[in-house]
Each structure stands twice: as C-alpha cells, then as structure tokens.
PDB file of N, CA and C in Angstrom:
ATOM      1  N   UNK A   1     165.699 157.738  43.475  1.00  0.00           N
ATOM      2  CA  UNK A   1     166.211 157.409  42.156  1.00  0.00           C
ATOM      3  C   UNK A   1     165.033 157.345  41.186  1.00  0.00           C
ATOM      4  N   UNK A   2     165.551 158.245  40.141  1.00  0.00           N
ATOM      5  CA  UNK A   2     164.204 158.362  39.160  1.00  0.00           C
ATOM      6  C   UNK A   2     163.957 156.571  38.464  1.00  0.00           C
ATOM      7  N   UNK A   3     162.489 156.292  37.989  1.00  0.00           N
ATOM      8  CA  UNK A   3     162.400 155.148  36.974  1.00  0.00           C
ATOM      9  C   UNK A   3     163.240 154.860  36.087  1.00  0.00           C
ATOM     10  N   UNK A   4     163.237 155.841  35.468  1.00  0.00           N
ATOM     11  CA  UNK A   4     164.397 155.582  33.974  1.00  0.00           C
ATOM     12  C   UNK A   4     165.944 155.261  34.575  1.00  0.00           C
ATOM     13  N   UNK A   5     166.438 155.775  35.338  1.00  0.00           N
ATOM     14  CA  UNK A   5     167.556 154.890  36.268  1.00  0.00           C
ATOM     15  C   UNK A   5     167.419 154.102  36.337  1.00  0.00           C
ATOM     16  N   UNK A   6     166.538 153.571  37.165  1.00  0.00           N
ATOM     17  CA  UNK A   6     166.894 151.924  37.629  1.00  0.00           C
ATOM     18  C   UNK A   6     166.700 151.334  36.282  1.00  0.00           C
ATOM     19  N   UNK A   7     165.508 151.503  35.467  1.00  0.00           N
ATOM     20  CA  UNK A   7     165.836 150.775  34.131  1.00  0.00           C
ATOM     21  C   UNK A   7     167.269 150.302  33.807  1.00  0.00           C
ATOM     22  N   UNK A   8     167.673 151.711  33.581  1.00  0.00           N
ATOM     23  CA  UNK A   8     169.213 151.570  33.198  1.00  0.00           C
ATOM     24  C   UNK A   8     170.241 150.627  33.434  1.00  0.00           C
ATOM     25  N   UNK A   9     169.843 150.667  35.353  1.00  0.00           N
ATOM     26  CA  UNK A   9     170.588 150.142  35.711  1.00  0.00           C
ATOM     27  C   UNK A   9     170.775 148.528  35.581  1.00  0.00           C
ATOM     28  N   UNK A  10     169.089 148.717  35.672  1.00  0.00           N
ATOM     29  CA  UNK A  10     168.898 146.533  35.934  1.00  0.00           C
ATOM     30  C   UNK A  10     169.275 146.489  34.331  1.00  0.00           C
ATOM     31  N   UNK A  11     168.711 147.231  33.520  1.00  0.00           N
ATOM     32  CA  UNK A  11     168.919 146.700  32.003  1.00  0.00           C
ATOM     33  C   UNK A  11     170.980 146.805  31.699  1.00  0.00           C
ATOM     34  N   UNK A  12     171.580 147.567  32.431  1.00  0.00           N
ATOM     35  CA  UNK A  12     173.338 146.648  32.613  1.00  0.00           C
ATOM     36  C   UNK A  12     173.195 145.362  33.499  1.00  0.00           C
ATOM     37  N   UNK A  13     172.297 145.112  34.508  1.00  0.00           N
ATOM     38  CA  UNK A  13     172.582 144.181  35.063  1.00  0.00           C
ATOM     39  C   UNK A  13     172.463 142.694  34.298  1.00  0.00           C
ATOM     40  N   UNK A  14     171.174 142.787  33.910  1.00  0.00           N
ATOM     41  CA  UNK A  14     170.714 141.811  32.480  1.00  0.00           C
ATOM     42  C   UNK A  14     172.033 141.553  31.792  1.00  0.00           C
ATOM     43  N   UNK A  15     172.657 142.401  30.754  1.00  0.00           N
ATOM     44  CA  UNK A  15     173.385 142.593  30.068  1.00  0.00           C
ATOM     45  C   UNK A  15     174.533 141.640  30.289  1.00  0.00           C
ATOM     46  N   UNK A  16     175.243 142.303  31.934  1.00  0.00           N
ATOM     47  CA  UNK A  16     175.791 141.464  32.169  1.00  0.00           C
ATOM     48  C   UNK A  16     175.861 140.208  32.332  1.00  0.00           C
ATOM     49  N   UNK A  17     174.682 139.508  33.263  1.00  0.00           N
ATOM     50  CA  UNK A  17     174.571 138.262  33.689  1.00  0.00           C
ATOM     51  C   UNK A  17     174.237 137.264  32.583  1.00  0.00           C
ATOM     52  N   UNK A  18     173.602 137.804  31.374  1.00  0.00           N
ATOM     53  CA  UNK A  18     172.816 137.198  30.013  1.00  0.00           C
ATOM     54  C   UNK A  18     174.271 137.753  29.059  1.00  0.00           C
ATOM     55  N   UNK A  19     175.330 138.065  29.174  1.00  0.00           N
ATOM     56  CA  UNK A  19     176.641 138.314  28.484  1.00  0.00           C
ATOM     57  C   UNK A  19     176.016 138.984  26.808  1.00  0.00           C
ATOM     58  N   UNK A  20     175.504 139.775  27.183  1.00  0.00           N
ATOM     59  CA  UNK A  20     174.508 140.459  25.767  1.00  0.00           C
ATOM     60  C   UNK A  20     174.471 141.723  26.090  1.00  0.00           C
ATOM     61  N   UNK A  21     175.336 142.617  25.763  1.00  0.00           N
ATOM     62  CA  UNK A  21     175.792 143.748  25.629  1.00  0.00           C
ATOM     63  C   UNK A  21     174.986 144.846  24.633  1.00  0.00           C
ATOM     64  N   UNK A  22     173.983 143.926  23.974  1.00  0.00           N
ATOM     65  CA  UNK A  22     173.081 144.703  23.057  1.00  0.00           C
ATOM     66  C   UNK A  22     171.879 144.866  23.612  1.00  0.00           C
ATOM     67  N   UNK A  23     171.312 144.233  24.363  1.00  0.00           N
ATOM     68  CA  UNK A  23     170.412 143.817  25.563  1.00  0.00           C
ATOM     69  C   UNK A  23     169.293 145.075  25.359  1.00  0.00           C
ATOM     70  N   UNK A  24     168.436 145.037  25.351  1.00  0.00           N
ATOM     71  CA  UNK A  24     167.686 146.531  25.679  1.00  0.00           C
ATOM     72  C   UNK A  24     166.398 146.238  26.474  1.00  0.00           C
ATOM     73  N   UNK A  25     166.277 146.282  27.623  1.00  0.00           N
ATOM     74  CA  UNK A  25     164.888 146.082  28.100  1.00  0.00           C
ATOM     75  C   UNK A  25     163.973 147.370  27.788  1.00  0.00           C
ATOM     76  N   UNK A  26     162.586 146.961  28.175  1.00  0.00           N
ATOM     77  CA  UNK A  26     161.509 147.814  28.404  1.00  0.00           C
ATOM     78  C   UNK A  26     160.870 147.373  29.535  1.00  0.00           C
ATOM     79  N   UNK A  27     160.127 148.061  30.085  1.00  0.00           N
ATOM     80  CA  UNK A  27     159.114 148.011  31.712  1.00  0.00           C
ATOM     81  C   UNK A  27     158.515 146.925  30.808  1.00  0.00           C
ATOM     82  N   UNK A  28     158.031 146.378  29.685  1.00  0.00           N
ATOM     83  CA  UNK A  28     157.203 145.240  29.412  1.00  0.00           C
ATOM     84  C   UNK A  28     157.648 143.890  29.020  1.00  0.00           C
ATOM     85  N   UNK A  29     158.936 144.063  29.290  1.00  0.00           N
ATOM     86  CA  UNK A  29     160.086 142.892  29.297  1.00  0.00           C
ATOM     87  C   UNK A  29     159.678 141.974  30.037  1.00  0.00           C
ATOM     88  N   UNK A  30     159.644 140.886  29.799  1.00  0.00           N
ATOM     89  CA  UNK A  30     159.485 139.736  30.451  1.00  0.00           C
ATOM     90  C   UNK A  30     160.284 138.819  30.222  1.00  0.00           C
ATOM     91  N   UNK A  31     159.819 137.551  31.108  1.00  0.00           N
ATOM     92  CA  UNK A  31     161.092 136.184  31.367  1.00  0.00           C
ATOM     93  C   UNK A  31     161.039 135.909  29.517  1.00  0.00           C
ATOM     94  N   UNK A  32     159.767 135.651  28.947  1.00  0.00           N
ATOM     95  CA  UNK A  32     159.740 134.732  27.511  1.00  0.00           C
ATOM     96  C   UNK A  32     159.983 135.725  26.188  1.00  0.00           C
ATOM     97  N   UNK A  33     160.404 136.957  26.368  1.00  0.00           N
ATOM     98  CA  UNK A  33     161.081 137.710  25.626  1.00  0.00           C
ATOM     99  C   UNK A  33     162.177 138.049  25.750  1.00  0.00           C
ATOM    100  N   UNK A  34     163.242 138.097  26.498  1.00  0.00           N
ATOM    101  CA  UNK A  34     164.602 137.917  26.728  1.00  0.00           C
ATOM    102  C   UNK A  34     164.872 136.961  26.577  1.00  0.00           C
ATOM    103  N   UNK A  35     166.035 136.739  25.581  1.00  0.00           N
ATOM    104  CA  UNK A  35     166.843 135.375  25.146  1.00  0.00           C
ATOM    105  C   UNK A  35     167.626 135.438  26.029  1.00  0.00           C
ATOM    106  N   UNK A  36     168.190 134.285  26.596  1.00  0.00           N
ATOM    107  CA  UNK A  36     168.813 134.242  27.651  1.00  0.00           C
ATOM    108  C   UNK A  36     168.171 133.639  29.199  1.00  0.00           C
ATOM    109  N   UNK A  37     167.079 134.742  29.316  1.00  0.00           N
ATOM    110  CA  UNK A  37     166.336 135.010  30.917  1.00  0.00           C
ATOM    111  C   UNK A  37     165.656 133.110  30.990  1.00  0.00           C
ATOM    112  N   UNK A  38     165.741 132.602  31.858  1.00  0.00           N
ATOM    113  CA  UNK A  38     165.320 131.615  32.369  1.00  0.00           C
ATOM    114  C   UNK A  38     165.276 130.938  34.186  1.00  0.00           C
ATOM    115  N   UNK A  39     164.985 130.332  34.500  1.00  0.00           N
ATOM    116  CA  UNK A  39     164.776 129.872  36.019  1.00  0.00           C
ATOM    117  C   UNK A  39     166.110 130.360  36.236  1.00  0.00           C
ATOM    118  N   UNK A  40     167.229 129.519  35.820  1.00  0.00           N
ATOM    119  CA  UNK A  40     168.531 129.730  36.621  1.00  0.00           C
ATOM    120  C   UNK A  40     169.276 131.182  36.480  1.00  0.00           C
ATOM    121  N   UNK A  41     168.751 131.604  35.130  1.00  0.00           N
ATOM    122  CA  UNK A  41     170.007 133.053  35.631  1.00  0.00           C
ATOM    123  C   UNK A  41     169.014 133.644  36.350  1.00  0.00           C
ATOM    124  N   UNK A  42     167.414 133.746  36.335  1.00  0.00           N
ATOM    125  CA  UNK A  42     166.784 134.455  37.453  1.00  0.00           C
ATOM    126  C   UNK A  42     167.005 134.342  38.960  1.00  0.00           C
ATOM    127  N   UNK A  43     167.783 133.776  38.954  1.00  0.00           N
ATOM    128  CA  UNK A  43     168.315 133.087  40.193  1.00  0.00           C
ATOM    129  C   UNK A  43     169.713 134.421  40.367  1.00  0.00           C
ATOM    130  N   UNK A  44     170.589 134.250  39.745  1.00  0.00           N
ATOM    131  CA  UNK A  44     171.362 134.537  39.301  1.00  0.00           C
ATOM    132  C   UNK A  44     171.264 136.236  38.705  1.00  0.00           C
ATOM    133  N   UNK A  45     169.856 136.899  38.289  1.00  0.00           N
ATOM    134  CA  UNK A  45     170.353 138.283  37.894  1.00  0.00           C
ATOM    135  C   UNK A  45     169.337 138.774  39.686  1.00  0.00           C
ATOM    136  N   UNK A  46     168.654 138.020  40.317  1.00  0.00           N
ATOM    137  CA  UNK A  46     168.142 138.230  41.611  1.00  0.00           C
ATOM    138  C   UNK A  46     169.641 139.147  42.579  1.00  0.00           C
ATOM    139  N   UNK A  47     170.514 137.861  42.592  1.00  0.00           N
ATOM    140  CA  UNK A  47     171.275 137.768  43.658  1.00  0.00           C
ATOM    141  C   UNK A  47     172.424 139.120  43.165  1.00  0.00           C
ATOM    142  N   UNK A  48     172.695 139.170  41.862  1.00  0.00           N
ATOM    143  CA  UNK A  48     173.163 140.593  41.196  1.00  0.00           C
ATOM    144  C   UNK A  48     172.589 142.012  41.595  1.00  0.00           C
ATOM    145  N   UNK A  49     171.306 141.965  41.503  1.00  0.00           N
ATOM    146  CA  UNK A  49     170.437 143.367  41.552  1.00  0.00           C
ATOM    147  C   UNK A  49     170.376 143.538  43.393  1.00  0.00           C
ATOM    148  N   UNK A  50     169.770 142.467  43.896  1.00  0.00           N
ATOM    149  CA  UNK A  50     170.182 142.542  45.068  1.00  0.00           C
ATOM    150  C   UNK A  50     171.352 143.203  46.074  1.00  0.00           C
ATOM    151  N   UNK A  51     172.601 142.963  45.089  1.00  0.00           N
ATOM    152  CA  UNK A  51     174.484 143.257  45.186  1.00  0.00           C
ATOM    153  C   UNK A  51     174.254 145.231  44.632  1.00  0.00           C
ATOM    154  N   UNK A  52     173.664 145.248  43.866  1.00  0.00           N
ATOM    155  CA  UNK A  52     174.315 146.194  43.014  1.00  0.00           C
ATOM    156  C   UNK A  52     173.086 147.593  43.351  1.00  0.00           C
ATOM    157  N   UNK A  53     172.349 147.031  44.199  1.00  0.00           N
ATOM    158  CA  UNK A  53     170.982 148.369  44.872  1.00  0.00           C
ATOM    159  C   UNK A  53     171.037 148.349  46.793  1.00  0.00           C
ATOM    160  N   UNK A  54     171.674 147.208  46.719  1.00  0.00           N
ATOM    161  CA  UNK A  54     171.739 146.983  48.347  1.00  0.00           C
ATOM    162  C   UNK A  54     170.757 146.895  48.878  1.00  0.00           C
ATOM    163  N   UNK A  55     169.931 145.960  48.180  1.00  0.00           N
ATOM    164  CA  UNK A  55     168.677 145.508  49.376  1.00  0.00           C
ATOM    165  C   UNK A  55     168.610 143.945  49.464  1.00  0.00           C
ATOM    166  N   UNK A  56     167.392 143.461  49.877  1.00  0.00           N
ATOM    167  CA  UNK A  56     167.610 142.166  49.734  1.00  0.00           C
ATOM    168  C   UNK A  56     165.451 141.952  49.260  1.00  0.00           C
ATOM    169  N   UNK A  57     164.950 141.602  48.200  1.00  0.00           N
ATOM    170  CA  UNK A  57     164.007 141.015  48.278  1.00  0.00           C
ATOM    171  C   UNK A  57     163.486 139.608  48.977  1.00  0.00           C
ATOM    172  N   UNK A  58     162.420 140.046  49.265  1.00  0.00           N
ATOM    173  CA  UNK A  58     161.044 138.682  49.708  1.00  0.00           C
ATOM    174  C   UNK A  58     160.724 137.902  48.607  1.00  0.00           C
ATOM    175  N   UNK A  59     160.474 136.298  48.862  1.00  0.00           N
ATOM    176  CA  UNK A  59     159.711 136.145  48.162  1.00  0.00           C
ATOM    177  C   UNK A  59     158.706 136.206  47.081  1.00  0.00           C
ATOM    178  N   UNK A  60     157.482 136.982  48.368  1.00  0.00           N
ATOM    179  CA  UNK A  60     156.331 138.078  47.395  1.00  0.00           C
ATOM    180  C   UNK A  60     156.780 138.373  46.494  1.00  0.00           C
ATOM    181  N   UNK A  61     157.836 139.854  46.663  1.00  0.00           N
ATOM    182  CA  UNK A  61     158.174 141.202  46.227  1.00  0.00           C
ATOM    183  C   UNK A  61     158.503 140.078  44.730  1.00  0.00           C
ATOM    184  N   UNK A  62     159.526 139.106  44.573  1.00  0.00           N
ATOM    185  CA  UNK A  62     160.225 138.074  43.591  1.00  0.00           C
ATOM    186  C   UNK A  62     158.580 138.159  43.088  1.00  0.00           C
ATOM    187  N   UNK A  63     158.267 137.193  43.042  1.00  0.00           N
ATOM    188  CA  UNK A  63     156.407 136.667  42.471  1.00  0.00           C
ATOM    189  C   UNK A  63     155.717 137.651  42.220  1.00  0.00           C
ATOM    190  N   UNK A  64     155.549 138.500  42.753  1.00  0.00           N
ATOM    191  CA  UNK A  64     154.825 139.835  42.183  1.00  0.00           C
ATOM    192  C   UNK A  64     155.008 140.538  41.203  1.00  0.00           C
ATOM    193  N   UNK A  65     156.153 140.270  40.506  1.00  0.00           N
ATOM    194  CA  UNK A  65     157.096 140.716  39.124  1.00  0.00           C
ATOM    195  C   UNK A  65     156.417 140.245  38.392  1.00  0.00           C
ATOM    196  N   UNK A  66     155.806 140.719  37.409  1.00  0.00           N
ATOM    197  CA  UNK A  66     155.561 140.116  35.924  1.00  0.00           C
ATOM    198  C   UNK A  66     156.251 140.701  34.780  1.00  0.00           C
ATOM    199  N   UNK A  67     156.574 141.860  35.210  1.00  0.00           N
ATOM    200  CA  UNK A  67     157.755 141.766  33.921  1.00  0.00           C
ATOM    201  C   UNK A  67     158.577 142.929  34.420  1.00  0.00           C
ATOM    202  N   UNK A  68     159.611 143.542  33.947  1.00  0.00           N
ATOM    203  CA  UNK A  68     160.354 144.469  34.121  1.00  0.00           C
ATOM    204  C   UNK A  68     159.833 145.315  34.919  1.00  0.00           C
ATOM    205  N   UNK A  69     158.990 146.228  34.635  1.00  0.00           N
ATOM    206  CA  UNK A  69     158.449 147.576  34.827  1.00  0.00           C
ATOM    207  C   UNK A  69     157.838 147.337  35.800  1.00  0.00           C
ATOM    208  N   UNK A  70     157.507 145.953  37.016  1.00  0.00           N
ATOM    209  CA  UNK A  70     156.994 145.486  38.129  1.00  0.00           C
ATOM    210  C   UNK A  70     158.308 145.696  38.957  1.00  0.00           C
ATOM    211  N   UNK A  71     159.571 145.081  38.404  1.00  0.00           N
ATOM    212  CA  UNK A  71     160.753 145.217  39.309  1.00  0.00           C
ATOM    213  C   UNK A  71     161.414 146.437  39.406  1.00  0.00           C
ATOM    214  N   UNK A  72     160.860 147.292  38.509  1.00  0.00           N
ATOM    215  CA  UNK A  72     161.472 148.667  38.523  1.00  0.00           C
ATOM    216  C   UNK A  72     160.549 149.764  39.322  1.00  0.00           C
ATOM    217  N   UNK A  73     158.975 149.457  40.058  1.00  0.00           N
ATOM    218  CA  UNK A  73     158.709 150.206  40.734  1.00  0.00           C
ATOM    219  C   UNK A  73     158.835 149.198  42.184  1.00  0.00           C
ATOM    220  N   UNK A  74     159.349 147.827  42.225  1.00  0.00           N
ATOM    221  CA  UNK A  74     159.635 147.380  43.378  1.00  0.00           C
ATOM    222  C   UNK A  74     161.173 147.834  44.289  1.00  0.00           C
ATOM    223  N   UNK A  75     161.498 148.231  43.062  1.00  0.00           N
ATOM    224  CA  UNK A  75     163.558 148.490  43.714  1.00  0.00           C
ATOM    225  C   UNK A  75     162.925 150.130  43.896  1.00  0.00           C
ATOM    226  N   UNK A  76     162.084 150.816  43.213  1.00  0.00           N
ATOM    227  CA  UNK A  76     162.209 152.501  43.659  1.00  0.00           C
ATOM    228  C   UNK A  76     161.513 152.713  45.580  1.00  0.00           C
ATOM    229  N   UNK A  77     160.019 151.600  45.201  1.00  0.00           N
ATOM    230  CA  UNK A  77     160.025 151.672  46.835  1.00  0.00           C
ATOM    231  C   UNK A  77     160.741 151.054  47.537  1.00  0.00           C
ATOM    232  N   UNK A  78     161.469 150.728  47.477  1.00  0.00           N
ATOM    233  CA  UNK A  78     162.589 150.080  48.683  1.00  0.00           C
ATOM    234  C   UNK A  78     163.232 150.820  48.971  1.00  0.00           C
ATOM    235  N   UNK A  79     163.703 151.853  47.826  1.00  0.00           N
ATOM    236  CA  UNK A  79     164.561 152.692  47.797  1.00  0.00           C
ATOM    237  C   UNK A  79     163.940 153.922  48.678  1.00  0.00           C
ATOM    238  N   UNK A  80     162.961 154.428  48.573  1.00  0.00           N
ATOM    239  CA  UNK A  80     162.162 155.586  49.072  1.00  0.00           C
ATOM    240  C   UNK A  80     162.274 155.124  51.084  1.00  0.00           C
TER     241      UNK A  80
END
C-alpha cells in the first residue's frame, strides 16, 4: 500500500473518532495540532487503526510516533 493511502486512510480514521469531517492531516501532524487528539482518543484512534489495517501494534512501534508521517511508515512496514 502506497504512503499517500494510508494517509488517507488514518486521516478518515481521525475524522471519524475526533467526529471532524473537515479533518486534514499531514505526515507532520501531531498530538498538539489536532483539535480533538489527546491521551484518551489516542487510546481510542490506536484501537480503530489497529481494526481497520488488521494488525496489532507494540508498545515501541506506539512511542516511536512523533507525529503522523512516523505512523504512516510504521503501518506500511507491517504491511510489507
């Protein structure tokens, strides 16, 4: 699955879970620039993306994210 996919995809997932349909991420998206994004829906858009790519993240893989464009080359190698 190309990059710009999964963007796509997590940026509906966001959308959904943050009920913001205008939503637009970038790979430089982070927790303190999304209105909405905080401890608990990260909890919460985890257990979504998880549902909706069929994998399951670690820990690490979670913490190693610093912003979008970290979780979008973490879901392509999983995927590979």
């Amino acid at each position: 699955m190309e990059s710009i996919e999964i963007l796509n995809r997590i940026n509906n997932i966001f959308a959904l879970v943050l009920e913001n349909q205008r939503l637009t991420l970038t790979r430089e998206s982070v927790i303190t620039n999304v209105e909405g994004w905080d401890s608990f829906t990260n909890i919460k858009l985890i257990l979504t993306m998880e549902k909706q790519f069929q994998m399951n993240f670690n820990t690490f893989e979670i913490q190693a994210c610093r912003n979008i464009g970290d979780l979008c080359d973490t879901i392509q190698r999983k995927l590979t």
